[in-house]
C-alpha atoms as a PDB file:
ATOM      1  CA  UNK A   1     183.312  54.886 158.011  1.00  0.00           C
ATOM      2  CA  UNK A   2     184.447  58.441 158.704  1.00  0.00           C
ATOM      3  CA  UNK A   3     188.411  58.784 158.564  1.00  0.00           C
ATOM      4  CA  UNK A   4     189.783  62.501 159.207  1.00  0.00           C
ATOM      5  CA  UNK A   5     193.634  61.995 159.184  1.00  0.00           C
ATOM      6  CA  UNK A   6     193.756  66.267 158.698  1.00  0.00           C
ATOM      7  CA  UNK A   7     191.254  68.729 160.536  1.00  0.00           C
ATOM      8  CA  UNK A   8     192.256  71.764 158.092  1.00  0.00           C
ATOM      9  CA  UNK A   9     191.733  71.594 154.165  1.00  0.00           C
ATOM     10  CA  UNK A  10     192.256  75.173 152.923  1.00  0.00           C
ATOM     11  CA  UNK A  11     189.051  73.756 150.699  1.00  0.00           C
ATOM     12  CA  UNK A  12     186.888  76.301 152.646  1.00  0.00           C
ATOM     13  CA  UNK A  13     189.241  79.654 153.178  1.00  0.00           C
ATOM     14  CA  UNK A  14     187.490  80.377 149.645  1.00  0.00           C
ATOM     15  CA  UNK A  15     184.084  80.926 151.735  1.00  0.00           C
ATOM     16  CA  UNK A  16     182.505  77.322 149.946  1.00  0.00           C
ATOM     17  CA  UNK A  17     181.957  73.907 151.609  1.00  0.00           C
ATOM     18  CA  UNK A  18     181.331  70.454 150.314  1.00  0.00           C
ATOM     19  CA  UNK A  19     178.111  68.329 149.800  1.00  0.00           C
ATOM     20  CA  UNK A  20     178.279  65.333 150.030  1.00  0.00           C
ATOM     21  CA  UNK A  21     178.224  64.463 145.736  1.00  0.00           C
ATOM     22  CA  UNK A  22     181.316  66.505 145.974  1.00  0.00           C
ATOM     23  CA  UNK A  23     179.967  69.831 144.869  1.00  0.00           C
ATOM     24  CA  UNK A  24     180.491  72.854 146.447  1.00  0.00           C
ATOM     25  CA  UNK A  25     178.607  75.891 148.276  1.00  0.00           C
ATOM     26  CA  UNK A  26     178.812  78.990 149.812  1.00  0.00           C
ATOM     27  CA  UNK A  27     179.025  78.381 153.146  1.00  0.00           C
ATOM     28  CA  UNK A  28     176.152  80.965 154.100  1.00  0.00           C
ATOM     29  CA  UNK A  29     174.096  79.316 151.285  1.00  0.00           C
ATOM     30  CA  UNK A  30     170.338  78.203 153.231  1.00  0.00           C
ATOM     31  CA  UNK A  31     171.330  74.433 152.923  1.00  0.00           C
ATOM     32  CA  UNK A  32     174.455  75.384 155.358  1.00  0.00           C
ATOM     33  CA  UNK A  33     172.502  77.383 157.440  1.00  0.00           C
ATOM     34  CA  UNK A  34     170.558  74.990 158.308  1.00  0.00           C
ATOM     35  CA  UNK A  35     173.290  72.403 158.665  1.00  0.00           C
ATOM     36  CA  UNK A  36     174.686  74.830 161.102  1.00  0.00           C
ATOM     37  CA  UNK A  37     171.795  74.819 163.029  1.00  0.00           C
ATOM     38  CA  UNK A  38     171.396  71.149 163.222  1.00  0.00           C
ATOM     39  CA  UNK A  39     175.009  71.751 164.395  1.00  0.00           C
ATOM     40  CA  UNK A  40     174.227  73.612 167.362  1.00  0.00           C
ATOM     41  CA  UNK A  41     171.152  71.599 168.164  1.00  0.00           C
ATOM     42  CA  UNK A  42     173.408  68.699 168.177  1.00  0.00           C
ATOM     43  CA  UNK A  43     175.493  70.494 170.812  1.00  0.00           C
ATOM     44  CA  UNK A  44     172.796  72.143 173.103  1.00  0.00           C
ATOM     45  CA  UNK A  45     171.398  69.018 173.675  1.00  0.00           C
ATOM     46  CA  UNK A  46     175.355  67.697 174.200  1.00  0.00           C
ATOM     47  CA  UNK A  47     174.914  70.151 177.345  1.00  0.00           C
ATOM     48  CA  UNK A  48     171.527  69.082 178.301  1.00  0.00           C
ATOM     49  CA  UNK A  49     172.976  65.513 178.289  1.00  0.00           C
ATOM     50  CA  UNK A  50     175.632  66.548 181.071  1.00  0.00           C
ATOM     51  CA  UNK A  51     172.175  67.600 183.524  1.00  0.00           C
ATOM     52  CA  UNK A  52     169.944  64.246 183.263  1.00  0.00           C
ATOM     53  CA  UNK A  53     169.875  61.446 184.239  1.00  0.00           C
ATOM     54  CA  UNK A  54     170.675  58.163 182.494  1.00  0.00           C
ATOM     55  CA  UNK A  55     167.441  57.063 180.905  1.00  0.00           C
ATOM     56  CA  UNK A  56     167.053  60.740 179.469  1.00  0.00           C
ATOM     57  CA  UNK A  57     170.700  61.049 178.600  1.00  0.00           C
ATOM     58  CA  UNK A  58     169.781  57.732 176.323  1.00  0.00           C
ATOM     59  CA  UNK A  59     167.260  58.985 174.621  1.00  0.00           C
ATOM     60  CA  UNK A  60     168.977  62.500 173.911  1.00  0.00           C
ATOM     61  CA  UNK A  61     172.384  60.368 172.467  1.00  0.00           C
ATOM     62  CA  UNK A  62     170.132  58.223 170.289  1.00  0.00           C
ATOM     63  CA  UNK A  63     168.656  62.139 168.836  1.00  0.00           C
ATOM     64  CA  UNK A  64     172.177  62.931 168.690  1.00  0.00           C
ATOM     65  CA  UNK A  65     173.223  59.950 166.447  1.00  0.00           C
ATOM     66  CA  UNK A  66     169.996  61.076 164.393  1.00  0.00           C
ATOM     67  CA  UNK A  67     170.925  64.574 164.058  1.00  0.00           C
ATOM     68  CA  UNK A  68     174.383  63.483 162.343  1.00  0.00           C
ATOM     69  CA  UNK A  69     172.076  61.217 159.999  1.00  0.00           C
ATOM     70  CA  UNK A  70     169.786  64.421 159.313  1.00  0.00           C
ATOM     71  CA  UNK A  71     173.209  67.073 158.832  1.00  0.00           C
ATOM     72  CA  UNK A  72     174.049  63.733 156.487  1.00  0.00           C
ATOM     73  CA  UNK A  73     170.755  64.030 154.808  1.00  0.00           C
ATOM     74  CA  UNK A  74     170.584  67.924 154.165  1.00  0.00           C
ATOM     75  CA  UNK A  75     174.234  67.840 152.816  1.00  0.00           C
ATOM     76  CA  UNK A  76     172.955  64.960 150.163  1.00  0.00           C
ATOM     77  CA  UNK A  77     171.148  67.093 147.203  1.00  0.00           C
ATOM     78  CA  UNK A  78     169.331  64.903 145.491  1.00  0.00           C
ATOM     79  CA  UNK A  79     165.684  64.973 145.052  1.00  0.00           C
ATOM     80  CA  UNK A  80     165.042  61.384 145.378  1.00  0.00           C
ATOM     81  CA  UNK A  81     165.141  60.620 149.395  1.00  0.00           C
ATOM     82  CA  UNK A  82     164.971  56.963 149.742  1.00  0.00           C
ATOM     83  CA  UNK A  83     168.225  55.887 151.768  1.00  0.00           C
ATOM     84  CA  UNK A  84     170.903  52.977 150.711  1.00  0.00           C
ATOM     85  CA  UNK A  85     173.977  52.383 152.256  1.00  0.00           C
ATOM     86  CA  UNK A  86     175.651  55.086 150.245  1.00  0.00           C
ATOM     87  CA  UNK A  87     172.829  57.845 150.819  1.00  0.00           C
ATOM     88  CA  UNK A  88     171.706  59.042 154.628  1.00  0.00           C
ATOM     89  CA  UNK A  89     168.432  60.161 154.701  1.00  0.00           C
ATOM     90  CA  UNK A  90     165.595  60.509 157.953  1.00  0.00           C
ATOM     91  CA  UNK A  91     163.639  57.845 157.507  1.00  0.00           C
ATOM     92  CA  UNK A  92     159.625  57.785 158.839  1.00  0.00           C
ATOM     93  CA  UNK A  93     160.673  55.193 161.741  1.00  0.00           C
ATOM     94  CA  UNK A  94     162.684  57.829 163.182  1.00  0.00           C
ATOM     95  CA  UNK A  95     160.134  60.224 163.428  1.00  0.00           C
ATOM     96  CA  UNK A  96     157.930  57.128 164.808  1.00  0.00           C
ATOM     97  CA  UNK A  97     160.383  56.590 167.497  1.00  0.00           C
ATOM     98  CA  UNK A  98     160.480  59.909 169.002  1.00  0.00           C
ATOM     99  CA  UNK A  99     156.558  60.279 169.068  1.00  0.00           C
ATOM    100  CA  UNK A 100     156.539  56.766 170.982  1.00  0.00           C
ATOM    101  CA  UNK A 101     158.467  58.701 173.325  1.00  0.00           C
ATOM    102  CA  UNK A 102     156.982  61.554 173.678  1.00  0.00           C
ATOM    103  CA  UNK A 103     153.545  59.845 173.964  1.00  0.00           C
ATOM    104  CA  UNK A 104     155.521  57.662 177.083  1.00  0.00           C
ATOM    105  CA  UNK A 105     157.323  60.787 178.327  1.00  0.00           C
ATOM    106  CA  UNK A 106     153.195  63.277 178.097  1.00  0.00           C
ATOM    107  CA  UNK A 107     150.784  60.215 179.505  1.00  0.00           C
ATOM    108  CA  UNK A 108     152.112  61.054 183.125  1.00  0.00           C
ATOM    109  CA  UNK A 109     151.957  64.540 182.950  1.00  0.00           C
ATOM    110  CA  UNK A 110     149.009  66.571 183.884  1.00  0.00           C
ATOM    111  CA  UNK A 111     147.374  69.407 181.063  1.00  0.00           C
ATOM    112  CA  UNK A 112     148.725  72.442 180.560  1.00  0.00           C
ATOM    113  CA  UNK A 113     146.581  75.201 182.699  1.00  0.00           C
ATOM    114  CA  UNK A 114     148.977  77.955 181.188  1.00  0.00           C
ATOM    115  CA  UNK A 115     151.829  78.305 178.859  1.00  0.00           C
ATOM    116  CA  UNK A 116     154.982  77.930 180.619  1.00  0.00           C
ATOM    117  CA  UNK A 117     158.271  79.662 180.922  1.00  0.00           C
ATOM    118  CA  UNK A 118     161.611  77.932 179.513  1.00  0.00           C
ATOM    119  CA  UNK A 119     163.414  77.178 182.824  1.00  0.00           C
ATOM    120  CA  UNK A 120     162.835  75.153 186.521  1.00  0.00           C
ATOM    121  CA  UNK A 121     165.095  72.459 186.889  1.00  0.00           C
ATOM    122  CA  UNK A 122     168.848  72.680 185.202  1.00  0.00           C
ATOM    123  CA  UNK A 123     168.164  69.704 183.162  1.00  0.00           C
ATOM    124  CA  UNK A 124     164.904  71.061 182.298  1.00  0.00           C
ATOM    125  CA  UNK A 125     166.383  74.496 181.342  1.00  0.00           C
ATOM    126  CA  UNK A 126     168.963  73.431 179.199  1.00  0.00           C
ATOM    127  CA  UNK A 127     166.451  71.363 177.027  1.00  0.00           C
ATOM    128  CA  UNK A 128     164.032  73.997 177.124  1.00  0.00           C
ATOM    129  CA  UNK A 129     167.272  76.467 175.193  1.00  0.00           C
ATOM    130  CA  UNK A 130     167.821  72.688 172.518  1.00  0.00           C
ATOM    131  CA  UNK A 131     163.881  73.300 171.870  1.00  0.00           C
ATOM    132  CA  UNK A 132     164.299  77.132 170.646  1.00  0.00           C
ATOM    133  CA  UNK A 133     166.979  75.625 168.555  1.00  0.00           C
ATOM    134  CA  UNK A 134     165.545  72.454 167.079  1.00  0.00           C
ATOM    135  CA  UNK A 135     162.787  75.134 166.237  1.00  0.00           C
ATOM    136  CA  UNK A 136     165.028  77.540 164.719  1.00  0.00           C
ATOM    137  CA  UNK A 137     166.843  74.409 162.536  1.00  0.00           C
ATOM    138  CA  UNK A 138     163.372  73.402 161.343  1.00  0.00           C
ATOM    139  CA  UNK A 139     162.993  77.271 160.170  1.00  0.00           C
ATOM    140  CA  UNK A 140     166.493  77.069 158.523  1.00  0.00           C
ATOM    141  CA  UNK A 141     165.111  73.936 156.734  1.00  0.00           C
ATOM    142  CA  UNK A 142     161.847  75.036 155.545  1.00  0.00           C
ATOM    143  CA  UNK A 143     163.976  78.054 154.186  1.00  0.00           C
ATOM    144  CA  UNK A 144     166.564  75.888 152.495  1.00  0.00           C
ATOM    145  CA  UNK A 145     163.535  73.525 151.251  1.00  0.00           C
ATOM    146  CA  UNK A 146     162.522  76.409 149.046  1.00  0.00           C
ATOM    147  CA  UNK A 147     165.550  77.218 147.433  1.00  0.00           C
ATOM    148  CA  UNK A 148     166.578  73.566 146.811  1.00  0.00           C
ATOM    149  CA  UNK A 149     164.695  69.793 147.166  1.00  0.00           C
ATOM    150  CA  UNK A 150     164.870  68.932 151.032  1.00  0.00           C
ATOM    151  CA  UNK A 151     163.485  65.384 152.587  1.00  0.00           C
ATOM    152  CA  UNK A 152     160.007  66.444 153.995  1.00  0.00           C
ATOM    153  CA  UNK A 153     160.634  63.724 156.564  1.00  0.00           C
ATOM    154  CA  UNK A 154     163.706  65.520 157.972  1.00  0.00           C
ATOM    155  CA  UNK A 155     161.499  68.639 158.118  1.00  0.00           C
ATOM    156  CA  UNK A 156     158.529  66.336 159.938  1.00  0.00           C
ATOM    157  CA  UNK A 157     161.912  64.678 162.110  1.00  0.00           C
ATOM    158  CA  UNK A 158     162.716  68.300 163.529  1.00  0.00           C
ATOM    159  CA  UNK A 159     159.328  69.201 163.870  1.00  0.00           C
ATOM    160  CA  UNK A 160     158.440  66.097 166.297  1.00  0.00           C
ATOM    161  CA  UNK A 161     161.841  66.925 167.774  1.00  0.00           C
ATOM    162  CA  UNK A 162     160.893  70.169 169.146  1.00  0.00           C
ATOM    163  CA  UNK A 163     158.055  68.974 170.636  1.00  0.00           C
ATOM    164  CA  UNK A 164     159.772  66.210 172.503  1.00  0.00           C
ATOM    165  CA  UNK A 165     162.333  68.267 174.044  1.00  0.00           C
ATOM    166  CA  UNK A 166     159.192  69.979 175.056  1.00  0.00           C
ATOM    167  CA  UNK A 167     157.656  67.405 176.704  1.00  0.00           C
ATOM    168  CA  UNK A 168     161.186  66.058 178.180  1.00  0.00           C
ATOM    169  CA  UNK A 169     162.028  69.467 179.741  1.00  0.00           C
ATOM    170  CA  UNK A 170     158.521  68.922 181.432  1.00  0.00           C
ATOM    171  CA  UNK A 171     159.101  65.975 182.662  1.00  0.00           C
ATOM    172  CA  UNK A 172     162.365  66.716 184.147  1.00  0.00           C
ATOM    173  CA  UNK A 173     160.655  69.407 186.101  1.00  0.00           C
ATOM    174  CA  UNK A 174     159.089  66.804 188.323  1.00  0.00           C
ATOM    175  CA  UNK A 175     156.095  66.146 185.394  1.00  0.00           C
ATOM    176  CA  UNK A 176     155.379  69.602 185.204  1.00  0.00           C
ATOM    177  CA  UNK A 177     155.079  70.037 189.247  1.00  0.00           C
ATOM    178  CA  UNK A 178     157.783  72.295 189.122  1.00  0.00           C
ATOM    179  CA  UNK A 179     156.873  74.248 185.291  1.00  0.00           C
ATOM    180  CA  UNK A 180     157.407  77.920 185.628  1.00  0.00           C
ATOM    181  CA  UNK A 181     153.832  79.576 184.315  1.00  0.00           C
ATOM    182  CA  UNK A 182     153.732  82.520 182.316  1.00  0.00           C
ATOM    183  CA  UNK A 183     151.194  84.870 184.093  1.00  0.00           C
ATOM    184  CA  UNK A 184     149.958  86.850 181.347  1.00  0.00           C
ATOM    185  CA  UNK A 185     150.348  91.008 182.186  1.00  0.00           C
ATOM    186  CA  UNK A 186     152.306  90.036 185.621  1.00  0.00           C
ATOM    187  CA  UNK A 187     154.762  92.876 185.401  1.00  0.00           C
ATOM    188  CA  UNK A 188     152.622  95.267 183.490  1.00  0.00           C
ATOM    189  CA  UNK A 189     151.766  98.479 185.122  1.00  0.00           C
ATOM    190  CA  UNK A 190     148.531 100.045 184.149  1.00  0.00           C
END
């Protein structure tokens, strides 16, 4: 259990942060960086959250919960990723859970004719901008995974993750009825 009686250390005003075994790291360092951006995953989907509905919210909390275990998981160096109850690590049933739902959330909607534009609905929108992150965390990772030993699954987790906001931000825009399509050369004078 997770106990913060203080919210300020002075641990960090040297420019370092902690792992979890207690050592400590710059906080620009590639593991934080892509902690960070697990961080601000975690929040853009936060917002997207405040623009669904219920069933959607659900699933986006439960990918919450699993984005502290992954920020858990890339602050545990180690090279040996099999979890216990001391050690967080993205497990392979995570990554099966969220392609179950994308393959529930894609079987309604129609094939792509064209690739579409991030926006239509508000909901839709706003996980459309969590996608460009979870993108950009799974970047950070990759990065990170060459400098130091990173679980592969957590790499595989974002990865899946990205493309299930995808699909979600489709299906929030009526199953793709109301997708934006990019018309290639639109705007381009000749």
């Amino acid at each position: 259990m997770v106990r913060l009686n203080r919210i300020y250390t002075r641990t960090g005003d040297d420019g370092t942060t902690g792992l979890v075994d207690g050592s400590r790291v710059a906080k620009d360092d590639a593991r934080m960086v892509a902690i960070g951006e697990v961080d601000e995953l975690n929040s853009a989907i936060g917002l997207a959250i405040r623009a669904c509905g219920d069933a959607e919210a659900a699933l986006l909390r439960t990918i919450q919960n699993d984005l502290f275990d992954l920020g858990a998981d890339l602050a545990t160096p180690d090279e040996d990723f099999t979890p216990s109850e001391m050690v967080l690590r993205i497990v392979p049933a995570q990554v099966e859970r969220i392609e179950q739902a994308i393959d529930r959330l894609n079987d309604p909607i129609p094939p792509l004719r064209s690739f579409i534009l991030p926006g239509g609905s508000e909901a839709a929108a706003r996980v459309h901008l969590a996608r460009a992150i979870a993108r950009r965390a799974e970047r950070a990772a990759i990065t990170a995974g060459r400098a130091v030993p990173i679980n592969p699954v957590a790499i595989t987790y974002l990865n899946r993750l990205s493309d299930l906001l995808f699909v979600l931000a489709r299906a929030l825009n009526a199953n793709g009825a109301d997708d934006i399509l990019w018309v290639p050369g639109a705007q381009r004078e000749l």
